[in-house]
C-alpha atoms as a PDB file:
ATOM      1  CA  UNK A   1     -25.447  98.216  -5.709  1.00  0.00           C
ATOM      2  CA  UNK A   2     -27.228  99.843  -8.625  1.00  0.00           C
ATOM      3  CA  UNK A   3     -30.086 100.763  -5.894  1.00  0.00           C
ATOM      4  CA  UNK A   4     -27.817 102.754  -3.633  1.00  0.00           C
ATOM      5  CA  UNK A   5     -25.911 104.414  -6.057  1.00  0.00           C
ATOM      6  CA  UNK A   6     -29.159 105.931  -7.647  1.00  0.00           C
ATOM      7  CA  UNK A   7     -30.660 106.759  -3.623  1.00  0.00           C
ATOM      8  CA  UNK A   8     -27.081 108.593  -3.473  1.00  0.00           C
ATOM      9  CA  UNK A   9     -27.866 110.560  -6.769  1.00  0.00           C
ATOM     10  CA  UNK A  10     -31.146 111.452  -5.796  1.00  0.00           C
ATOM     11  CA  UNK A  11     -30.152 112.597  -2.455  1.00  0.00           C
ATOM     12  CA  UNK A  12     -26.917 114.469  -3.234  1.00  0.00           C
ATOM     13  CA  UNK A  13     -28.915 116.667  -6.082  1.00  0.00           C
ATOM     14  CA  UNK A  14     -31.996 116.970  -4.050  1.00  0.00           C
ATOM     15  CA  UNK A  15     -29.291 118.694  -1.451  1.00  0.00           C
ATOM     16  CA  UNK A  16     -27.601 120.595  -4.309  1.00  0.00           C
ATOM     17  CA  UNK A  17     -30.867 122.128  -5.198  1.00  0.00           C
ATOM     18  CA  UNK A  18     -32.170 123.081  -1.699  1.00  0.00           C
ATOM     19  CA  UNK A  19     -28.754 125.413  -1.519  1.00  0.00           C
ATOM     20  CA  UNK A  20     -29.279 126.607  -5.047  1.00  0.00           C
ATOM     21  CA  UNK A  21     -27.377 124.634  -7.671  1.00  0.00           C
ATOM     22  CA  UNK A  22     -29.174 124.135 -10.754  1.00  0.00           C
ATOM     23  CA  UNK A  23     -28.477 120.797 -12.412  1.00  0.00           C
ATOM     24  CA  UNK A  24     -27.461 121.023 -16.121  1.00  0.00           C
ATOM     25  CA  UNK A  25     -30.259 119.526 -18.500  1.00  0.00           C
ATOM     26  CA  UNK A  26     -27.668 118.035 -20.757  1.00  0.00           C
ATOM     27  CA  UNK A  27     -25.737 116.122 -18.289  1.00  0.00           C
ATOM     28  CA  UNK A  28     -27.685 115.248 -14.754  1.00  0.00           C
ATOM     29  CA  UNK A  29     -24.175 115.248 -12.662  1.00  0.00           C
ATOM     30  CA  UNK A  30     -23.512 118.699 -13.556  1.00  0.00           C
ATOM     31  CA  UNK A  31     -25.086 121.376 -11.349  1.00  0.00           C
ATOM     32  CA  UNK A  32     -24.072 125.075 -11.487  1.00  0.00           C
ATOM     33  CA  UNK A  33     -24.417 127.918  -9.217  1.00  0.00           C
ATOM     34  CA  UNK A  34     -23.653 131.728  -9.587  1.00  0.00           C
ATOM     35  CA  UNK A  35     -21.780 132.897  -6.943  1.00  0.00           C
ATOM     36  CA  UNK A  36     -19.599 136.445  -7.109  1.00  0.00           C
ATOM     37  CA  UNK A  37     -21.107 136.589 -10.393  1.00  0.00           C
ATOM     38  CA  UNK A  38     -19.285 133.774 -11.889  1.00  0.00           C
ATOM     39  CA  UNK A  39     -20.270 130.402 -12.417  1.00  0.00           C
ATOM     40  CA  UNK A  40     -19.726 127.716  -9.490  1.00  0.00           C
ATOM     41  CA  UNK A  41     -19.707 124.015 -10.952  1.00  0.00           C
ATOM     42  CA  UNK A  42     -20.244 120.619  -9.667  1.00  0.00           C
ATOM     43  CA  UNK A  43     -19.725 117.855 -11.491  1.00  0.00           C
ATOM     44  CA  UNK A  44     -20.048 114.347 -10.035  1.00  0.00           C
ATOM     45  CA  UNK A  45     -19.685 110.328 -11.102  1.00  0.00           C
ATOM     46  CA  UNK A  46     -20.629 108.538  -7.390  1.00  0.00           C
ATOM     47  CA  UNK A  47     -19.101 110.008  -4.925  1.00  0.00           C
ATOM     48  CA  UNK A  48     -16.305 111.395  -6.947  1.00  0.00           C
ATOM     49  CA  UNK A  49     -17.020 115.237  -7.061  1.00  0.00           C
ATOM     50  CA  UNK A  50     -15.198 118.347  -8.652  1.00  0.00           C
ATOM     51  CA  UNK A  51     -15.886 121.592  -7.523  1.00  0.00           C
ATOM     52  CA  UNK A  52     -14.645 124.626 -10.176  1.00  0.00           C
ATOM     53  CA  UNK A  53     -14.556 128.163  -9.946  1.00  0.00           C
ATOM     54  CA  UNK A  54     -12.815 131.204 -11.201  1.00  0.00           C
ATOM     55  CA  UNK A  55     -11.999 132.044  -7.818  1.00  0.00           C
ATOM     56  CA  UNK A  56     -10.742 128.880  -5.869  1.00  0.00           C
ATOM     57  CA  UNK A  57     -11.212 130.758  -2.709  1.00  0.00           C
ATOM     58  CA  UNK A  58     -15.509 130.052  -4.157  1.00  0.00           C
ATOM     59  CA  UNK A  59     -14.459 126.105  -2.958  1.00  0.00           C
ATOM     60  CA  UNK A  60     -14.152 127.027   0.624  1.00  0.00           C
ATOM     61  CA  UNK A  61     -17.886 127.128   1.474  1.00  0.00           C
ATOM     62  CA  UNK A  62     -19.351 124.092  -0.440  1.00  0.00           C
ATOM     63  CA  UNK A  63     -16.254 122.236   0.790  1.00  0.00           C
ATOM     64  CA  UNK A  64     -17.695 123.297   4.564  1.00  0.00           C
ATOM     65  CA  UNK A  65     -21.314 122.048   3.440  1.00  0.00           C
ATOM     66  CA  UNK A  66     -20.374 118.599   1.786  1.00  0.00           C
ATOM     67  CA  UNK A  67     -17.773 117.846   5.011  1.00  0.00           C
ATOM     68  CA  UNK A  68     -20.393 119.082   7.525  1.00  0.00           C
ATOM     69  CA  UNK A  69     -23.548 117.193   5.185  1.00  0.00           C
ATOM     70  CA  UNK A  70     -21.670 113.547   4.340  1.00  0.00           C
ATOM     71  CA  UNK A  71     -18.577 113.782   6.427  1.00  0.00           C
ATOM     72  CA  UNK A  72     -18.163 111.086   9.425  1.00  0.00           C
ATOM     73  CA  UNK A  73     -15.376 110.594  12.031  1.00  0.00           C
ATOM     74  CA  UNK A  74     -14.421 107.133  10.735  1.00  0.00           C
ATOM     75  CA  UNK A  75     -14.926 108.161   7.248  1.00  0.00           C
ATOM     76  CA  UNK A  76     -14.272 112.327   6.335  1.00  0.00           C
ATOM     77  CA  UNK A  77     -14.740 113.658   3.511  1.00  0.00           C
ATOM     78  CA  UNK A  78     -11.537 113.788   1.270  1.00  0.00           C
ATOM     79  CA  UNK A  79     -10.980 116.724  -0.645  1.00  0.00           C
ATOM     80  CA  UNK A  80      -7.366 117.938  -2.703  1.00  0.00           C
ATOM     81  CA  UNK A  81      -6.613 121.161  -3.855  1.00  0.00           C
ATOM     82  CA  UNK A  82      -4.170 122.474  -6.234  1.00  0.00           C
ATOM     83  CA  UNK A  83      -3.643 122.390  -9.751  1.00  0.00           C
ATOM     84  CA  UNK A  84      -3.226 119.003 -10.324  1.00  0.00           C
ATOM     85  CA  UNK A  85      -6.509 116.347  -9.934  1.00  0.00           C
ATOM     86  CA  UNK A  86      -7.025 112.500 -10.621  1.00  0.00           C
ATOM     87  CA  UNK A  87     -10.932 112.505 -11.528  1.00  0.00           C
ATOM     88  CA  UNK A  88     -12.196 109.460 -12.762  1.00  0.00           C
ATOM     89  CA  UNK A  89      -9.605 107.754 -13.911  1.00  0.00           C
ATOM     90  CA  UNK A  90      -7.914 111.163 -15.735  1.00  0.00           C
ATOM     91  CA  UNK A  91      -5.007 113.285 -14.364  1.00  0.00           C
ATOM     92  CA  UNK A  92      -6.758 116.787 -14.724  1.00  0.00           C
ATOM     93  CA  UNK A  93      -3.301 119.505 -14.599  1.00  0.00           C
ATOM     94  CA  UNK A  94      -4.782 122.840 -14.311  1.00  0.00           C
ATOM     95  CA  UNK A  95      -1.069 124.967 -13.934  1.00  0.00           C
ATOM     96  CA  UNK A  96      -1.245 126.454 -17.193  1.00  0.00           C
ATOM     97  CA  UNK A  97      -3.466 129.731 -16.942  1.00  0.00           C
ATOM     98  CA  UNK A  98      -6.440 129.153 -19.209  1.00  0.00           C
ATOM     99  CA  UNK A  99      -5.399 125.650 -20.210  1.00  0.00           C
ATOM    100  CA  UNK A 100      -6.496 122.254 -19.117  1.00  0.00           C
ATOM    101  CA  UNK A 101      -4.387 118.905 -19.897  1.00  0.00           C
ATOM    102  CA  UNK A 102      -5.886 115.233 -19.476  1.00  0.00           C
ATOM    103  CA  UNK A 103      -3.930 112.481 -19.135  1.00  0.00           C
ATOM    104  CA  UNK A 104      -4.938 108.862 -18.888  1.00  0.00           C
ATOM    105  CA  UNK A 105      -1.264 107.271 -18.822  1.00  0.00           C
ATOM    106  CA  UNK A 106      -2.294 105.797 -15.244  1.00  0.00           C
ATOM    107  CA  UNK A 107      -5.266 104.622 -15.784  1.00  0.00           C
ATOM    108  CA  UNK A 108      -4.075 102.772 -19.298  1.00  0.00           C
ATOM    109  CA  UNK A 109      -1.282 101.164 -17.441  1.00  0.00           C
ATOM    110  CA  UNK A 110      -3.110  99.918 -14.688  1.00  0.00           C
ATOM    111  CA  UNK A 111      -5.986  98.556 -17.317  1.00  0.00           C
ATOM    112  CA  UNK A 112      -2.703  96.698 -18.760  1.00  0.00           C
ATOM    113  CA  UNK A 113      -1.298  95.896 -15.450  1.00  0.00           C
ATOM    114  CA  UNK A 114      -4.560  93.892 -14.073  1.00  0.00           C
ATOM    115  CA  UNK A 115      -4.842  92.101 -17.530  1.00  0.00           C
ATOM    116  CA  UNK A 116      -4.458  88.318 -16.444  1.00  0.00           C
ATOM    117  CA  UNK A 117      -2.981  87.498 -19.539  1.00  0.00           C
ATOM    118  CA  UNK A 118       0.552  87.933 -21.423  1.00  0.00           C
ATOM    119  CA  UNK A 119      -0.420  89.469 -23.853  1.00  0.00           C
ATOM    120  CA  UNK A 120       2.756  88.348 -26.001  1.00  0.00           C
ATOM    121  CA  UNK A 121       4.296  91.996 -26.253  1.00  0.00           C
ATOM    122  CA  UNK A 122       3.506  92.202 -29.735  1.00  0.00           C
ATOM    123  CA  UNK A 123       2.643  95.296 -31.723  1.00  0.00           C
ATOM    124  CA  UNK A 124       0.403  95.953 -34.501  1.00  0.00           C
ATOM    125  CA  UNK A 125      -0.951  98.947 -36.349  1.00  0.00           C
ATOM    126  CA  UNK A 126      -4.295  97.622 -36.022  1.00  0.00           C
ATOM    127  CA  UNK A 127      -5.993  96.054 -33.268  1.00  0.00           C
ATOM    128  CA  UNK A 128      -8.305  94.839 -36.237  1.00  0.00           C
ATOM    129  CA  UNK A 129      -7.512  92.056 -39.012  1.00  0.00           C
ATOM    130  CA  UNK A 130      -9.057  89.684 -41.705  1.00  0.00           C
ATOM    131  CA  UNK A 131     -10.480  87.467 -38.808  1.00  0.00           C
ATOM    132  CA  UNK A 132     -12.290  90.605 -36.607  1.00  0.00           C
ATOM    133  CA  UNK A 133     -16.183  89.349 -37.547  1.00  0.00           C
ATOM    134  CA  UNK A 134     -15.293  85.699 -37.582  1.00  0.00           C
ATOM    135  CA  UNK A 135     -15.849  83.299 -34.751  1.00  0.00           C
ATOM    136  CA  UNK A 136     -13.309  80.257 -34.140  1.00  0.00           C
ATOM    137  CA  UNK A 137     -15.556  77.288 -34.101  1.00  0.00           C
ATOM    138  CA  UNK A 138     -12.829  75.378 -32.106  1.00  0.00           C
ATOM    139  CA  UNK A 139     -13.021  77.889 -29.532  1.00  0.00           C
ATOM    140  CA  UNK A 140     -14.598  77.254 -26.099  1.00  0.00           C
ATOM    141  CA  UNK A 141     -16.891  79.576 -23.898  1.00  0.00           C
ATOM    142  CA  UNK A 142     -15.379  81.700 -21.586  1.00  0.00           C
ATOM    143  CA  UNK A 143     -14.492  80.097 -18.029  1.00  0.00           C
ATOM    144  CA  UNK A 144     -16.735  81.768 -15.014  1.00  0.00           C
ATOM    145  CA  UNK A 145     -13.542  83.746 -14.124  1.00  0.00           C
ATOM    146  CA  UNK A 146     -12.594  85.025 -18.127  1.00  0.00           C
ATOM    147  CA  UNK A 147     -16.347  86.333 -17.908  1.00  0.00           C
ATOM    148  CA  UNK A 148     -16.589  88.169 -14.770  1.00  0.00           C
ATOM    149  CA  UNK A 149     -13.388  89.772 -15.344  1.00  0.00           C
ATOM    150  CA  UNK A 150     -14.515  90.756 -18.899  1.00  0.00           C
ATOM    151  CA  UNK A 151     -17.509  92.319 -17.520  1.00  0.00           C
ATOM    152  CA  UNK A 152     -15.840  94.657 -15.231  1.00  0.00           C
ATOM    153  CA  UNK A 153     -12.550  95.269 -17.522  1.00  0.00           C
ATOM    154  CA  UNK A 154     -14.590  96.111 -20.719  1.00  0.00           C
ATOM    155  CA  UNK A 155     -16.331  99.278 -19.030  1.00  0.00           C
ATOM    156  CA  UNK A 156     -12.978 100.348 -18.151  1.00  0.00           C
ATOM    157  CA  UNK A 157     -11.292  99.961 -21.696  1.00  0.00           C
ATOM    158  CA  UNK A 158     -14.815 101.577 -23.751  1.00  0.00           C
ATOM    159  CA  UNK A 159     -14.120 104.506 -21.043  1.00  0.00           C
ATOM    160  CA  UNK A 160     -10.461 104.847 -21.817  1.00  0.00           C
ATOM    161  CA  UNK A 161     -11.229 104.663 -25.743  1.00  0.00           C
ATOM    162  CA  UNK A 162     -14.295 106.032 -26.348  1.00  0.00           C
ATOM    163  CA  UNK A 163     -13.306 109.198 -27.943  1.00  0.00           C
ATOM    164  CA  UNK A 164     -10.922 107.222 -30.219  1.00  0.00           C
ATOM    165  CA  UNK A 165     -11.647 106.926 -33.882  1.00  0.00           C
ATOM    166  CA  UNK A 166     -14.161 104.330 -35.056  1.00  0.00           C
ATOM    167  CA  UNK A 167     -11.577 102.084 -36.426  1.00  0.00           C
ATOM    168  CA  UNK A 168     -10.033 101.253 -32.945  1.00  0.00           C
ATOM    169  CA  UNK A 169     -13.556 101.336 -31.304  1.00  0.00           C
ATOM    170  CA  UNK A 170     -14.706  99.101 -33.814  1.00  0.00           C
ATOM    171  CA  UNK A 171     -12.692  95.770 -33.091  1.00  0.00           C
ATOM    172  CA  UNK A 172     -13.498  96.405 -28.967  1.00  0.00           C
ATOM    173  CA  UNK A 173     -16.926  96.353 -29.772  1.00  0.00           C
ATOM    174  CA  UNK A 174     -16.487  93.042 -31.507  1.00  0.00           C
ATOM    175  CA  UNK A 175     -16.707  91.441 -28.239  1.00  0.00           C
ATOM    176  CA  UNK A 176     -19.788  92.574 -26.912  1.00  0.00           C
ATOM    177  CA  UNK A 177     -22.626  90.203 -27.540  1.00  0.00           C
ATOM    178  CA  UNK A 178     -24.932  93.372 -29.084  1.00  0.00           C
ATOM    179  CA  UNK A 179     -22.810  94.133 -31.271  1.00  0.00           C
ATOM    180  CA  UNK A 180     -25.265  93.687 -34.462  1.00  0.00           C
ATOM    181  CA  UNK A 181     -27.422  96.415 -32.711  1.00  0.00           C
ATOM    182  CA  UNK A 182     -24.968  98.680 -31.793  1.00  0.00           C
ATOM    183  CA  UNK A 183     -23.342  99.174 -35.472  1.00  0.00           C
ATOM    184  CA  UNK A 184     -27.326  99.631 -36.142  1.00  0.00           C
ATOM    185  CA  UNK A 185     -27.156 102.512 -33.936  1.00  0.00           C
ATOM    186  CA  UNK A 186     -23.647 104.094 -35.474  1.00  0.00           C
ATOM    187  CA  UNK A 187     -25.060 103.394 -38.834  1.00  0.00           C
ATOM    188  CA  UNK A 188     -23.005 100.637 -39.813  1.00  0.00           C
ATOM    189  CA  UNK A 189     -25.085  97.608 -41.213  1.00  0.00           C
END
């Protein structure tokens, strides 16, 4: 899966540079263009792709090229315009002039709608407590099921939180089997 995704990458900004597009240095799924004399942007995650532009009238031609490039009968190419976007898991609402708001209600209740677990409906004003760093040494491993699901819901929560303070980051990193090396990294020994 890994493989195909990176063959997609490589083709989809190999075609974004033969028509021009210059991909950022900072971030490789970022790729800008001048066109009118004001920047055209691309920014991409997959196949998830957001075209922006002073003038949205700009989207009309590389909207043409990506439907006529990757578009199929059984599968076109899907595209929404408007001021109002869900990109990656964020509600992007464009209708104030100048202004961009970013939700992530959705994708927060649908993290805590998939959650297998009751999770008791209790509230606390920390996620972290005396016990964070300390293991239960009556507790079992994780079933095959507990550790496939925690593999695919942890990417989604550190994606939701990860411009949260250290203090809430902190106890979700608890989990992850690195964690000794990552608090290395933030400078936390």
């Amino acid at each position: 899966m890994l493989e195909s995704a990176l063959l997609f990458y490589k083709k989809f900004r190999a075609d974004l540079e033969e028509i021009g597009y210059e991909i950022n240095p900072y971030d490789m799924c970022v790729a800008n263009k001048i066109i009118n004399g004001k920047q055209h942007t691309v920014t991409w995650h997959v196949d998830d792709l957001k075209f922006s532009h002073e003038d949205p009238k700009v989207n009309d031609k590389p909207t043409k090229w990506l439907e006529d490039k990757y578009g199929r009968k059984e599968h076109p190419v899907k595209f929404v315009r408007g001021p109002r976007h869900d990109y990656l898991g964020m509600t992007l609402d464009y209708s104030v002039k100048g202004e961009v708001k970013i939700d992530m209600v959705k994708y927060v209740k649908s993290m805590v709608n998939d959650f297998p677990e009751d999770l008791g409906g209790k509230s606390c004003s920390t996620p972290a407590n005396e016990n964070l760093f300390k293991l239960n040494p009556r507790s079992g491993k994780l079933s095959q099921a507990k550790k496939e699901f925690f593999t695919l819901w942890w990417p989604r929560d550190y994606f939701s939180q990860k411009d949260l303070v250290l203090t809430l980051l902190l106890p979700l990193l608890s989990c992850v089997q690195g964690l000794k090396i990552l608090l290395r990294k933030i400078g936390i020994n």
